[in-house]
C-alpha atoms as a PDB file:
ATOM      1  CA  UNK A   1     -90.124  98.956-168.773  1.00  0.00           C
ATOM      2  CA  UNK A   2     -92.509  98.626-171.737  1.00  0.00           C
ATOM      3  CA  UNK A   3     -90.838  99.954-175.291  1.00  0.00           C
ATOM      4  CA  UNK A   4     -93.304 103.261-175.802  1.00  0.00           C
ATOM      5  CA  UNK A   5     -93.704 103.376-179.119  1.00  0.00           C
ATOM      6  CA  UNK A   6     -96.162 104.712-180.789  1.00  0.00           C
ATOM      7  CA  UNK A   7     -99.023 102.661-182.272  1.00  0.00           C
ATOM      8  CA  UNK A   8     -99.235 104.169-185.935  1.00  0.00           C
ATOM      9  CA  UNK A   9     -97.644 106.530-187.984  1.00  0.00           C
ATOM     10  CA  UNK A  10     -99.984 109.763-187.218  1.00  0.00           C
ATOM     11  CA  UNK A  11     -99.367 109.130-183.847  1.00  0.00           C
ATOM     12  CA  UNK A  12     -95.734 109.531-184.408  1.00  0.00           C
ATOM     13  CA  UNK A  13     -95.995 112.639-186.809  1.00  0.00           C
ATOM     14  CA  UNK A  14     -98.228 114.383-184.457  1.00  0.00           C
ATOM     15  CA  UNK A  15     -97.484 117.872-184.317  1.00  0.00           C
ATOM     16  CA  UNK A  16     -97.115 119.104-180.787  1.00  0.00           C
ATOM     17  CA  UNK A  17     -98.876 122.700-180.025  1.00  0.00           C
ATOM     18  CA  UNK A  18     -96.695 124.365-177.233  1.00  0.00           C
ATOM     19  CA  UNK A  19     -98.765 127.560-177.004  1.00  0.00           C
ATOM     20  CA  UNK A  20    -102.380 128.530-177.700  1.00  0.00           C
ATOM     21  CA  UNK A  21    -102.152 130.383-181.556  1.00  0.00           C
ATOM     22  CA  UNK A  22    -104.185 133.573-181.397  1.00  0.00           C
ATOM     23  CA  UNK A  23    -105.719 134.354-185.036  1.00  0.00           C
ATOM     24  CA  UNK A  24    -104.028 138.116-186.135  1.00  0.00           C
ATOM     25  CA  UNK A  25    -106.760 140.894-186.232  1.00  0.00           C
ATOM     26  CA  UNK A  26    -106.298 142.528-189.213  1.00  0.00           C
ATOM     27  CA  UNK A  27    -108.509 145.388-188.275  1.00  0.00           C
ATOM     28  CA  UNK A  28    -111.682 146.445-186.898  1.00  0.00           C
ATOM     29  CA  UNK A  29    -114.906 147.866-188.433  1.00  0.00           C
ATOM     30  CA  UNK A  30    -118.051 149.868-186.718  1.00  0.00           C
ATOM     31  CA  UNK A  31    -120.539 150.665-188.821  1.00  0.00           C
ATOM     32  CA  UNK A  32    -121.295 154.540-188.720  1.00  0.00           C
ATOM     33  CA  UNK A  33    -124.696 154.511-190.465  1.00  0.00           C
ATOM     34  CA  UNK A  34    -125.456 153.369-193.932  1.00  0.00           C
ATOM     35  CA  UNK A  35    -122.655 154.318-196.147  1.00  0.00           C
ATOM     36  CA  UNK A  36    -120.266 154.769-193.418  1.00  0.00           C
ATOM     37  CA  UNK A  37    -117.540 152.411-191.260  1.00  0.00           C
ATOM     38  CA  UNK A  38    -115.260 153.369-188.881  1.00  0.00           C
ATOM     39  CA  UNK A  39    -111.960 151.486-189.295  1.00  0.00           C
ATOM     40  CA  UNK A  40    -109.359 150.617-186.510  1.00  0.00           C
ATOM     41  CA  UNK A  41    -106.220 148.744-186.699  1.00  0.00           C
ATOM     42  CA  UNK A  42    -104.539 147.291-183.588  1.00  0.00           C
ATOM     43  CA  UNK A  43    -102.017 150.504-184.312  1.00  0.00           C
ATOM     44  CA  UNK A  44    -104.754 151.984-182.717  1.00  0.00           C
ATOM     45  CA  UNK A  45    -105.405 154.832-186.081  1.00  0.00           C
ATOM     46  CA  UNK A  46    -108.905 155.589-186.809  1.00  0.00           C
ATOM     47  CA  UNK A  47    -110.171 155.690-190.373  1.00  0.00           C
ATOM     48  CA  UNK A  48    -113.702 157.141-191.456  1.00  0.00           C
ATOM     49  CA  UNK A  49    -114.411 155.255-194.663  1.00  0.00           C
ATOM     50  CA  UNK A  50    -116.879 156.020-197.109  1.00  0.00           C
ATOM     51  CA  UNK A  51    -118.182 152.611-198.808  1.00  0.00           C
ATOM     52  CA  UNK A  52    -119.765 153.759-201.546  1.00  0.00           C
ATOM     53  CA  UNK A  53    -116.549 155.921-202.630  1.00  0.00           C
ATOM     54  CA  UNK A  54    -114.486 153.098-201.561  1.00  0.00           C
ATOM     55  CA  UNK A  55    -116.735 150.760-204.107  1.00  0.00           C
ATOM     56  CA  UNK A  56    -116.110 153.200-206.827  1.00  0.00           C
ATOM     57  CA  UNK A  57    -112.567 153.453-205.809  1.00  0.00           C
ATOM     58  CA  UNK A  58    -112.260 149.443-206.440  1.00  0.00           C
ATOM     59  CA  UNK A  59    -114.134 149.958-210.088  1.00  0.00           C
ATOM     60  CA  UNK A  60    -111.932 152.471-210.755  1.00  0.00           C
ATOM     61  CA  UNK A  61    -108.534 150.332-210.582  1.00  0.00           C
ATOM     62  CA  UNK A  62    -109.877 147.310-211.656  1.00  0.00           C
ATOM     63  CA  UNK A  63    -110.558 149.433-214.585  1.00  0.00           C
ATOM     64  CA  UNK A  64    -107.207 150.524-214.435  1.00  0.00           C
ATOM     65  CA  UNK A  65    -105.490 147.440-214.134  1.00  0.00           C
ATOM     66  CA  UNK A  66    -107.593 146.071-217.102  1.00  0.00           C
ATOM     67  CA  UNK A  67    -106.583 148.673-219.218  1.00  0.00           C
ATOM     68  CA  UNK A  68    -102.867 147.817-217.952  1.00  0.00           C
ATOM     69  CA  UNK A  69    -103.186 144.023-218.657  1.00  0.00           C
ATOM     70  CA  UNK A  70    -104.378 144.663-222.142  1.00  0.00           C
ATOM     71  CA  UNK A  71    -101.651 147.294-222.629  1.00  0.00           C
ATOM     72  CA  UNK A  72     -99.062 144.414-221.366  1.00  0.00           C
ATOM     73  CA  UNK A  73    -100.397 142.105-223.593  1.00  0.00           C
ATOM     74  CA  UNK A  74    -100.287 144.001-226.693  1.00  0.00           C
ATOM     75  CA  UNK A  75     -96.827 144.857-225.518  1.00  0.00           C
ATOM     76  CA  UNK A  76     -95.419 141.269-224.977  1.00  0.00           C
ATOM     77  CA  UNK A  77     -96.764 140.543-228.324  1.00  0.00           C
ATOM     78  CA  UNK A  78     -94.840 142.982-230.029  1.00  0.00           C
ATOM     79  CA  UNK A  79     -92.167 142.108-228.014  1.00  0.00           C
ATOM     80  CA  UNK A  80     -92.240 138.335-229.255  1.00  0.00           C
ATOM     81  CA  UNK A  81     -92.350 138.829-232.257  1.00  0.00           C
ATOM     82  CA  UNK A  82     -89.438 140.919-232.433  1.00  0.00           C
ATOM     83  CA  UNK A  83     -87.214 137.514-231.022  1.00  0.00           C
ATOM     84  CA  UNK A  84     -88.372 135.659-234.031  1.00  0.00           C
ATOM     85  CA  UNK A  85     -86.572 138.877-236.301  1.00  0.00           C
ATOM     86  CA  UNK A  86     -83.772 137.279-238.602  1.00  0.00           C
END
């Protein structure tokens, strides 16, 4: 019997696939009418989303988390200078 090995490395390092990998839906969305989706999850719930409010809702914590960050900052700063106290 002939030896059966491989021919080159990748050949050897394959990875072997031993079913067919279906990509995970996340959700679904139909579009209501301009400013409106309708959102399904493979739960099967049903959510009526308004894009506009949901664009302002977005503004309004990345507001929010700026505001945070800065607040952090100003904190940690305080915070190391305090270590360097004798």
């Amino acid at each position: 019997m002939p030896d059966e090995t491989p021919s080159s490395p990748a050949e050897a390092t394959a990875p072997v696939e031993t079913s067919d990998p279906k990509p995970e839906v996340k959700f679904t969305l139909e579009k209501i009418d301009a400013e409106n989706v309708k959102k399904t999850d493979p739960r099967m719930d049903v959510t009526v989303l308004n894009i506009p409010a949901l664009q302002k809702e977005k503004a309004d914590i990345e507001a929010m988390m700026a505001k945070f960050k800065t607040q952090l900052d100003q904190i940690n700063e305080v915070l190391d200078e305090f270590k360097n106290l004798p």
